[in-house]
N, C-alpha and C. Protein backbone atom coordinates (compact mmCIF):
# COMPACT_ATOMS: atom_id res chain seq x y z
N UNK A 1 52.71 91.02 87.49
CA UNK A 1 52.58 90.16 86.34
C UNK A 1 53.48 88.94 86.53
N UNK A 2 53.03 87.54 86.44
CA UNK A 2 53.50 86.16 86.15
C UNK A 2 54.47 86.65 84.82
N UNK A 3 55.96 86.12 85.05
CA UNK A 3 56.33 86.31 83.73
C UNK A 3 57.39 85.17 83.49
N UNK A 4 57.51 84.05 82.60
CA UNK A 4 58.60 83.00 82.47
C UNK A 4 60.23 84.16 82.49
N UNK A 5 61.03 83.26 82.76
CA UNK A 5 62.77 83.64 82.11
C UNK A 5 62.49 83.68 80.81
N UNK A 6 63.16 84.83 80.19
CA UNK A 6 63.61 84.63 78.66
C UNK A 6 64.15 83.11 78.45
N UNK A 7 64.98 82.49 79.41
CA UNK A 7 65.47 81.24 79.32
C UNK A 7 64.83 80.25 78.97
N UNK A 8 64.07 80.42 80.04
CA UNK A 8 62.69 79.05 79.96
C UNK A 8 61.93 79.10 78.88
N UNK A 9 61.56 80.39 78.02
CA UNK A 9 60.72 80.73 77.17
C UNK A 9 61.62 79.96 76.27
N UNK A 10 62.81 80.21 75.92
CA UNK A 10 63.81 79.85 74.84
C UNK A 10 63.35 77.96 74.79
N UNK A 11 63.92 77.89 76.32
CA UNK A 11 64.19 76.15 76.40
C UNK A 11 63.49 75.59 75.89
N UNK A 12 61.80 75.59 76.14
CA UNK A 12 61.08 75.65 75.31
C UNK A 12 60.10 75.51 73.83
N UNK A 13 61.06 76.77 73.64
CA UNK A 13 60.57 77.12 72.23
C UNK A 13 61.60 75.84 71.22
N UNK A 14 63.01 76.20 72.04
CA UNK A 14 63.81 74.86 71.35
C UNK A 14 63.48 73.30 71.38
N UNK A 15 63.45 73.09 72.47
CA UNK A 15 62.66 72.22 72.77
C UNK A 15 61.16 71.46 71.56
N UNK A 16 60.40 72.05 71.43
CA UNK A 16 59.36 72.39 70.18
C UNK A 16 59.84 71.97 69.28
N UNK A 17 60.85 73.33 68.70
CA UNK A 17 61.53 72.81 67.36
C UNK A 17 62.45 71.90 66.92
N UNK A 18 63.09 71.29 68.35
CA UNK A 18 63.61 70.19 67.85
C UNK A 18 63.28 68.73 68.19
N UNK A 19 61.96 68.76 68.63
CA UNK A 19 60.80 68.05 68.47
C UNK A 19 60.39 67.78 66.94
N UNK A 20 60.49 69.05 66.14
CA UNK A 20 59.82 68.80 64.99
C UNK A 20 60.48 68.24 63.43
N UNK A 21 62.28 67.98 64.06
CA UNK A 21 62.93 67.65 63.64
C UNK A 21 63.57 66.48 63.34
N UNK A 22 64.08 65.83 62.60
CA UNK A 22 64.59 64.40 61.96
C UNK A 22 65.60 64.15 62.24
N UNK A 23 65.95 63.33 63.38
CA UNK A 23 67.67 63.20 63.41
C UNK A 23 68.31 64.37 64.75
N UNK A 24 69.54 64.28 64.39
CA UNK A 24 70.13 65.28 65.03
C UNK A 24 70.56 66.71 64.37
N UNK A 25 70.34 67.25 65.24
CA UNK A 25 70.74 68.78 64.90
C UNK A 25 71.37 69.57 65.58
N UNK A 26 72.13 70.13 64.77
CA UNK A 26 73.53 71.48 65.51
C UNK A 26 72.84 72.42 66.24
N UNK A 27 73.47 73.24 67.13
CA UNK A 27 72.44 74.09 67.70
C UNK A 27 73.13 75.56 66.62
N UNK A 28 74.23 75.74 65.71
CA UNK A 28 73.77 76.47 64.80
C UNK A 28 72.80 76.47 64.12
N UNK A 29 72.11 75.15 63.55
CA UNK A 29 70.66 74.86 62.99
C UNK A 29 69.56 75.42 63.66
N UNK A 30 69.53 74.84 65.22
CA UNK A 30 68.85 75.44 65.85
C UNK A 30 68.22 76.75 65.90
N UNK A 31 69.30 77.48 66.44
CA UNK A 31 69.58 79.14 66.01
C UNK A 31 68.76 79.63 64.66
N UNK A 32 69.15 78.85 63.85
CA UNK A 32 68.60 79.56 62.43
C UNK A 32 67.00 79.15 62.40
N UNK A 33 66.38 78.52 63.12
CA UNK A 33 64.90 77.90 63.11
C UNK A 33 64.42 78.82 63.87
N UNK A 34 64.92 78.83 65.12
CA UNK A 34 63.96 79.85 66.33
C UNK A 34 64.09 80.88 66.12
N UNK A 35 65.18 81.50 65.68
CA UNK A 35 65.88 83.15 65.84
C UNK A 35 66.53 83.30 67.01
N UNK A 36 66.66 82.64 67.98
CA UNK A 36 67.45 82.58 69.47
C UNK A 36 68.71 82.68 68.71
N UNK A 37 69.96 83.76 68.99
CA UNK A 37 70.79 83.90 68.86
C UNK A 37 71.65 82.17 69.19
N UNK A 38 72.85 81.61 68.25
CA UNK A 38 73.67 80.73 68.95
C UNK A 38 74.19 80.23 70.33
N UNK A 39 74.69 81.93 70.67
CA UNK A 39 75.25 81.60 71.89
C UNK A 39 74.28 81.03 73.25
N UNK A 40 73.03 81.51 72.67
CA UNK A 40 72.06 81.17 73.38
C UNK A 40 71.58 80.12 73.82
N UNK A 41 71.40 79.59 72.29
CA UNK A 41 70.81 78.08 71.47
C UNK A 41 71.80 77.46 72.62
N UNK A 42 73.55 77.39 72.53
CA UNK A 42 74.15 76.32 72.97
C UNK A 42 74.03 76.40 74.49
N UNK A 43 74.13 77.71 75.24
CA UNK A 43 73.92 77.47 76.85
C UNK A 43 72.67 77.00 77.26
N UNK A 44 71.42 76.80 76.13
CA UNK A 44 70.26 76.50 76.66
C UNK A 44 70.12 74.51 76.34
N UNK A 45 71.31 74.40 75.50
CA UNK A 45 70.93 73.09 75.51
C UNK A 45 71.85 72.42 76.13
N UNK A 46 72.95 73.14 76.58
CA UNK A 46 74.14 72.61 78.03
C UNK A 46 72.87 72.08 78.86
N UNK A 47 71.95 73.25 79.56
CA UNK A 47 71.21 72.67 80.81
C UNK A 47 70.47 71.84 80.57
N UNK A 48 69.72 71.94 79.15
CA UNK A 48 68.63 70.37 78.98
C UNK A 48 69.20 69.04 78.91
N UNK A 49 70.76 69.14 78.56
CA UNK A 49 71.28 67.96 78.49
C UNK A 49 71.36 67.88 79.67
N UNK A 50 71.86 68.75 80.76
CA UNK A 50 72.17 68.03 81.98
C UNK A 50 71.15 67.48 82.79
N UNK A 51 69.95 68.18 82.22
CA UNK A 51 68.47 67.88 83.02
C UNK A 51 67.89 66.42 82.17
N UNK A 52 68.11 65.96 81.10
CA UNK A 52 67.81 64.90 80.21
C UNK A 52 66.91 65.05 79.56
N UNK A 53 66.42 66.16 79.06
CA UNK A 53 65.87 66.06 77.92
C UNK A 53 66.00 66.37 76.90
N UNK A 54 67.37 66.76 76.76
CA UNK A 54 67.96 66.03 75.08
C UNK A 54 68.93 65.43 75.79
N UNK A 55 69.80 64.71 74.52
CA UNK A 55 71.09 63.79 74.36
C UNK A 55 71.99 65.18 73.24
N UNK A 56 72.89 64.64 73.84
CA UNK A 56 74.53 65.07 72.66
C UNK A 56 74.77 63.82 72.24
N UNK A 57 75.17 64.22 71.03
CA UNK A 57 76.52 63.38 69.49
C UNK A 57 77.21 64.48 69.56
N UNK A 58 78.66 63.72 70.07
CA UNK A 58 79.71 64.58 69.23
C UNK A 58 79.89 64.00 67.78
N UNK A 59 81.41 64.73 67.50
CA UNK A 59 81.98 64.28 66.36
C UNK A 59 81.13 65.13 64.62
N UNK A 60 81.31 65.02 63.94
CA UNK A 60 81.49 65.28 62.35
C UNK A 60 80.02 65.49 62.09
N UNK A 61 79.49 64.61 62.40
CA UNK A 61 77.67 64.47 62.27
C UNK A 61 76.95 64.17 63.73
N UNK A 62 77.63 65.35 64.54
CA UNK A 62 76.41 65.91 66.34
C UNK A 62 76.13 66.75 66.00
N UNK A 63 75.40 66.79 67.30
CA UNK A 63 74.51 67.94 67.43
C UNK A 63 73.56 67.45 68.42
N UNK A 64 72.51 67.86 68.65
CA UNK A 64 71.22 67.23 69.21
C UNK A 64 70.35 66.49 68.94
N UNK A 65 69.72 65.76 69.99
CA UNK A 65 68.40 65.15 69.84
C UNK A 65 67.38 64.86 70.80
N UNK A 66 65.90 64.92 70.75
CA UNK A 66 65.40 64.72 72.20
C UNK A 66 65.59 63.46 72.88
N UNK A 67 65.63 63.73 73.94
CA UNK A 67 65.87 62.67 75.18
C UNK A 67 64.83 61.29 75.45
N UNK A 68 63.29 61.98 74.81
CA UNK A 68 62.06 61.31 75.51
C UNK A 68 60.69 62.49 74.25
N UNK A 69 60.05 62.08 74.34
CA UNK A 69 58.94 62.86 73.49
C UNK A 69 58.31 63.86 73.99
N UNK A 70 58.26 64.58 72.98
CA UNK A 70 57.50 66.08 73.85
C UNK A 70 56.28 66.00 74.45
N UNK A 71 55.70 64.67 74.32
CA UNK A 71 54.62 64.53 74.87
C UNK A 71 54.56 64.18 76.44
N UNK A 72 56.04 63.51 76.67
CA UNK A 72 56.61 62.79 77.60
C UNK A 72 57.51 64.04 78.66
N UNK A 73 57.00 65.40 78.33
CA UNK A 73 58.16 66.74 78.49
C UNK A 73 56.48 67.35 79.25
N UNK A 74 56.84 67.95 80.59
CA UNK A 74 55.92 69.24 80.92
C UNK A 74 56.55 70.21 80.51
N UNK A 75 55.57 71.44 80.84
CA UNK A 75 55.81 72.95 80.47
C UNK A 75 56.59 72.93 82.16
N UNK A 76 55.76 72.47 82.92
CA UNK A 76 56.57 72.68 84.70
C UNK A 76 58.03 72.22 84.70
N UNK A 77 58.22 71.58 83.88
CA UNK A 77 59.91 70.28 84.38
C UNK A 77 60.37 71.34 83.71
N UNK A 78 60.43 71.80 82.58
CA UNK A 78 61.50 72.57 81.59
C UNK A 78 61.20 73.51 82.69
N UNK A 79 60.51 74.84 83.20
CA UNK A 79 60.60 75.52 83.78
C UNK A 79 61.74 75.19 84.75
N UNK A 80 61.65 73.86 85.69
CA UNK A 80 62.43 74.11 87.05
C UNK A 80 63.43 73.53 86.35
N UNK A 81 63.83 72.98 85.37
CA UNK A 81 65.32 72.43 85.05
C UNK A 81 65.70 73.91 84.95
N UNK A 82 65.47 74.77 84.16
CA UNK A 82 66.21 76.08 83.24
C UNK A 82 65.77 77.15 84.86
N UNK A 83 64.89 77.46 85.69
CA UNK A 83 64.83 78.50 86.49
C UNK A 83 65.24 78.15 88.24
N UNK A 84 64.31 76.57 88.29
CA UNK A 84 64.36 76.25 89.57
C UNK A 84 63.11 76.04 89.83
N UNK A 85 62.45 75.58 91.01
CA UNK A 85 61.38 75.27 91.34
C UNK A 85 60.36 76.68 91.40
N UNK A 86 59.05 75.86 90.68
CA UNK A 86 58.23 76.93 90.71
C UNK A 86 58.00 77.82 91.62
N UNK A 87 58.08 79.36 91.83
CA UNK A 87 57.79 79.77 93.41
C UNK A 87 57.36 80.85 93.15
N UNK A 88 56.05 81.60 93.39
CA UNK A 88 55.26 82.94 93.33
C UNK A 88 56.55 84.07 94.23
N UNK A 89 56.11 83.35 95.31
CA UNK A 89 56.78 83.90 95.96
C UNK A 89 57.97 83.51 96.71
N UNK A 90 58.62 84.55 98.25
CA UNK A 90 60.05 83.49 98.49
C UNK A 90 59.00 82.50 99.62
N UNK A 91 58.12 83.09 100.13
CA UNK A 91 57.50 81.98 101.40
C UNK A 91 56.94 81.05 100.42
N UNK A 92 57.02 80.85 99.59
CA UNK A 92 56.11 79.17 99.53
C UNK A 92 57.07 78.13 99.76
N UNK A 93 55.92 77.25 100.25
CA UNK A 93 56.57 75.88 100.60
C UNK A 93 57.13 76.05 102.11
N UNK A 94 56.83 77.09 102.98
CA UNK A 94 57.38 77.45 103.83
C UNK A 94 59.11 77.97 103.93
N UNK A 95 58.91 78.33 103.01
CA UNK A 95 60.52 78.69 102.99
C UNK A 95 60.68 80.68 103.65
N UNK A 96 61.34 81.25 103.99
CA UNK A 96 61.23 82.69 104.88
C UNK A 96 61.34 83.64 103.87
N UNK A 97 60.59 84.52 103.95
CA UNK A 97 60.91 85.68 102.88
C UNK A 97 61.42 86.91 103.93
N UNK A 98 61.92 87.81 103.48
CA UNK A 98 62.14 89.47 103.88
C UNK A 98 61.22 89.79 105.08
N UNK A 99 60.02 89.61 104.47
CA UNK A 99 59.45 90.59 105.59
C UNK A 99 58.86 89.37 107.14
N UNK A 100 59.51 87.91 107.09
CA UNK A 100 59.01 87.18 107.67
C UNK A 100 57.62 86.74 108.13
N UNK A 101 57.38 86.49 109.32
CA UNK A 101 55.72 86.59 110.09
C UNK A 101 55.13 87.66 109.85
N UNK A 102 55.45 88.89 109.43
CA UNK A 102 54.93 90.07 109.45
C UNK A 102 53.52 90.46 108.89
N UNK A 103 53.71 90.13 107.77
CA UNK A 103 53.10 90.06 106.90
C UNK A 103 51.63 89.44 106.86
N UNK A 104 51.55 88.65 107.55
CA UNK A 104 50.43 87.82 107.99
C UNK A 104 50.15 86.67 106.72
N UNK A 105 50.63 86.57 105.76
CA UNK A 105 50.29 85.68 104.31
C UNK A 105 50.90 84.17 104.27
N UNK A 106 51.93 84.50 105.24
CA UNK A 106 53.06 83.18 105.09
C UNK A 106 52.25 81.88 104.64
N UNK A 107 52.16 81.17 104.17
CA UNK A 107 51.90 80.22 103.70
C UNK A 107 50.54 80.27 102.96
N UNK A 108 49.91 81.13 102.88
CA UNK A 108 48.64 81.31 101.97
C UNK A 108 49.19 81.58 100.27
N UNK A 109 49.93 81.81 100.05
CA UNK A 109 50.54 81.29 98.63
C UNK A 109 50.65 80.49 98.00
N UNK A 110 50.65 79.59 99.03
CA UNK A 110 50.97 77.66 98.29
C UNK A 110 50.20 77.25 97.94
N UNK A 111 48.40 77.72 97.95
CA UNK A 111 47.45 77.19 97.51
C UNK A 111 47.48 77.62 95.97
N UNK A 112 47.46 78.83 95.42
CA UNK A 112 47.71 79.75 94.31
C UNK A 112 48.60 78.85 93.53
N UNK A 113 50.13 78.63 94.12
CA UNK A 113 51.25 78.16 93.81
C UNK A 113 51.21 76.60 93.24
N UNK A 114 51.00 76.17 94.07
CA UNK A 114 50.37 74.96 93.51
C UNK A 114 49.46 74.50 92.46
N UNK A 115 48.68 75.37 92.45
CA UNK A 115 47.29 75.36 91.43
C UNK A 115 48.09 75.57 90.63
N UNK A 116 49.26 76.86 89.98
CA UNK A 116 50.13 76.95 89.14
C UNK A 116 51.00 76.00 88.86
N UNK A 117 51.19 75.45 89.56
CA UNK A 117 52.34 74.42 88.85
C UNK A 117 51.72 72.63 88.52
N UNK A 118 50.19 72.96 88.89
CA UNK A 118 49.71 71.34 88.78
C UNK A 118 49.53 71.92 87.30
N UNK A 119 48.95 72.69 87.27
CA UNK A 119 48.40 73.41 85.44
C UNK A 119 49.33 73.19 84.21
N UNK A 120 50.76 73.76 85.09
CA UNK A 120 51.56 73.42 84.09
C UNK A 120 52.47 72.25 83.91
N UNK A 121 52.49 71.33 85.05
CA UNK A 121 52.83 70.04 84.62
C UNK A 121 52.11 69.29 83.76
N UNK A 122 50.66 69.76 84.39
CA UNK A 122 49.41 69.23 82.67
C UNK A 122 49.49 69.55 81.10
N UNK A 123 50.19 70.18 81.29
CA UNK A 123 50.43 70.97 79.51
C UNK A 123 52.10 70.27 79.41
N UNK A 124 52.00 69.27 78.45
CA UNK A 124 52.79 68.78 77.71
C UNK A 124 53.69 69.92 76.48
N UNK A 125 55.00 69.36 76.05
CA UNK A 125 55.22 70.04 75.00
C UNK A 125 54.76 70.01 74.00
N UNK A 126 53.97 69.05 73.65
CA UNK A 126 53.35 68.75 72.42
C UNK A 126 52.13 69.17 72.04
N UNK A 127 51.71 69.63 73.43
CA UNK A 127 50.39 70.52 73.10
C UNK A 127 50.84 71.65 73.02
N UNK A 128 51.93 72.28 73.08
CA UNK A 128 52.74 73.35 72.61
C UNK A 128 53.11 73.90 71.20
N UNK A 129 53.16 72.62 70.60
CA UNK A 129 53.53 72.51 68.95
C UNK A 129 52.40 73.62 68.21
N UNK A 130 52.94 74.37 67.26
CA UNK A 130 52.09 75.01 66.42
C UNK A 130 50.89 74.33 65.72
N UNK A 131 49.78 74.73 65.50
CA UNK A 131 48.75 73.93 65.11
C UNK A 131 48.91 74.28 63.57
N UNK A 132 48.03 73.12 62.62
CA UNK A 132 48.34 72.75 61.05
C UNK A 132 48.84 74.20 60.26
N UNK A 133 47.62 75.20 59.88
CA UNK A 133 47.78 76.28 59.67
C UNK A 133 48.88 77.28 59.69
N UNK A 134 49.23 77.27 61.25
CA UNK A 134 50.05 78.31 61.90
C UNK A 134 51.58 77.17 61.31
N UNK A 135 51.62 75.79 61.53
CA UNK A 135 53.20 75.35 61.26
C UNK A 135 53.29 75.55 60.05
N UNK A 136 52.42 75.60 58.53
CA UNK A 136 52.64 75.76 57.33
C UNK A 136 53.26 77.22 57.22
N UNK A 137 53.06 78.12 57.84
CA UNK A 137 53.22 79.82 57.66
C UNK A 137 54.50 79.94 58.33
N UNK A 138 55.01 79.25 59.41
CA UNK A 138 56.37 79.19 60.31
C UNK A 138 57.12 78.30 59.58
N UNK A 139 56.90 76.93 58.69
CA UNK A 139 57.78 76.38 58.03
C UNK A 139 58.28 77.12 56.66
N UNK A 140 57.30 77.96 56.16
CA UNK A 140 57.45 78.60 55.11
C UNK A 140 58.68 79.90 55.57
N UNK A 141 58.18 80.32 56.64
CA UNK A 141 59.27 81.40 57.41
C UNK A 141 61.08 80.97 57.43
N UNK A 142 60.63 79.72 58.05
CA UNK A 142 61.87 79.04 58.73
C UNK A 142 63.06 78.68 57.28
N UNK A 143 61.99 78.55 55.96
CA UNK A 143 62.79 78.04 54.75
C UNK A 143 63.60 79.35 54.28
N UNK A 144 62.56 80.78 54.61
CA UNK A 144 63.45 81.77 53.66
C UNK A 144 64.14 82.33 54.67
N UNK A 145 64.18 81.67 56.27
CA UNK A 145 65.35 82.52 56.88
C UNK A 145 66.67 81.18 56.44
N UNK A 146 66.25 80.20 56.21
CA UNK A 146 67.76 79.21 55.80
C UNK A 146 68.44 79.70 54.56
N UNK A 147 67.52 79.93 54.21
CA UNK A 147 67.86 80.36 52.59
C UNK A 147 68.79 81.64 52.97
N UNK A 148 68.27 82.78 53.47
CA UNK A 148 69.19 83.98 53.53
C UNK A 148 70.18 83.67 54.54
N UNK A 149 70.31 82.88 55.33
CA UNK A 149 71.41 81.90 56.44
C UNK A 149 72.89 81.70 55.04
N UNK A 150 71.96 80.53 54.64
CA UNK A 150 73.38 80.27 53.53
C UNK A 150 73.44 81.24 52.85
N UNK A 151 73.05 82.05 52.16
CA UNK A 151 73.45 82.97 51.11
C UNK A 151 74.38 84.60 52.14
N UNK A 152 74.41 84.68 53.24
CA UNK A 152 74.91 85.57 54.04
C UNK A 152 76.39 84.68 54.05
N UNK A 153 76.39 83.88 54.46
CA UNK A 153 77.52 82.56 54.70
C UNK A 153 78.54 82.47 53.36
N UNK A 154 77.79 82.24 52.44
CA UNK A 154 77.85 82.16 51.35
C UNK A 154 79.53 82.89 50.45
């Protein structure tokens, strides 16, 4: 089974939601939108900053903001910023795996591999965004987890 990093899934998903957002935002905010635990929220947006697709504000009123538009964001770039370059396997791209020449496959991956990663450089984040329906039922979600946020705080 093809399966993303929990990471990448996160980067992502944050990514999305703070796409759908006004301004800058804390990645405690964050946290409370996705359900991605904090500690999470903040190591996942260390690497997008370093990769550029968000910006930091410090100071009194930081937090985050995107870098460029999610439209302007692949599903492939967030992958290799947060995992590394796409790779099925360790031979693609000619690079040596374990069992070397043996195997007889060496480089018959990269066709597969490729096809995978042209696919997902085609899928933008923004075709990612929840559609009308589904964001009314997740914004409605997102209000009564703020709500029980402050009142736990509280």
């Amino acid at each position: 089974m093809l399966k993303l990093s929990r990471l990448a899934d996160y980067a992502i998903v944050i990514l999305v939601k703070l796409g759908e957002q006004d301004g800058v935002v804390t990645s405690p905010a964050l946290a409370a939108i996705t359900g991605v635990p904090e500690p999470t929220v903040a190591k996942v947006l260390k690497v997008l900053s370093a990769h550029g697709f968000v910006l930091s504000q410090r100071g009194a009123k930081g937090g985050y903001r995107l870098a460029r538009s999610l439209a302007d964001m692949s599903v492939a770039s967030v992958i290799a910023a947060v995992d590394g370059q796409i790779a099925l396997t360790a031979c693609v791209g000619g690079r040596e795996c374990d069992t070397g020449l043996s195997c007889g496959l060496c480089g018959s991956w990269d066709v597969i591999n490729t096809a995978i990663r042209s696919t997902l450089e085609g899928i933008s984040l923004e075709s990612m965004r929840p559609k009308e329906a589904c964001s009314t039922v997740l914004s409605q979600i997102n209000k009564l987890n703020a709500t029980h946020i402050v009142r736990e705080g509280a």
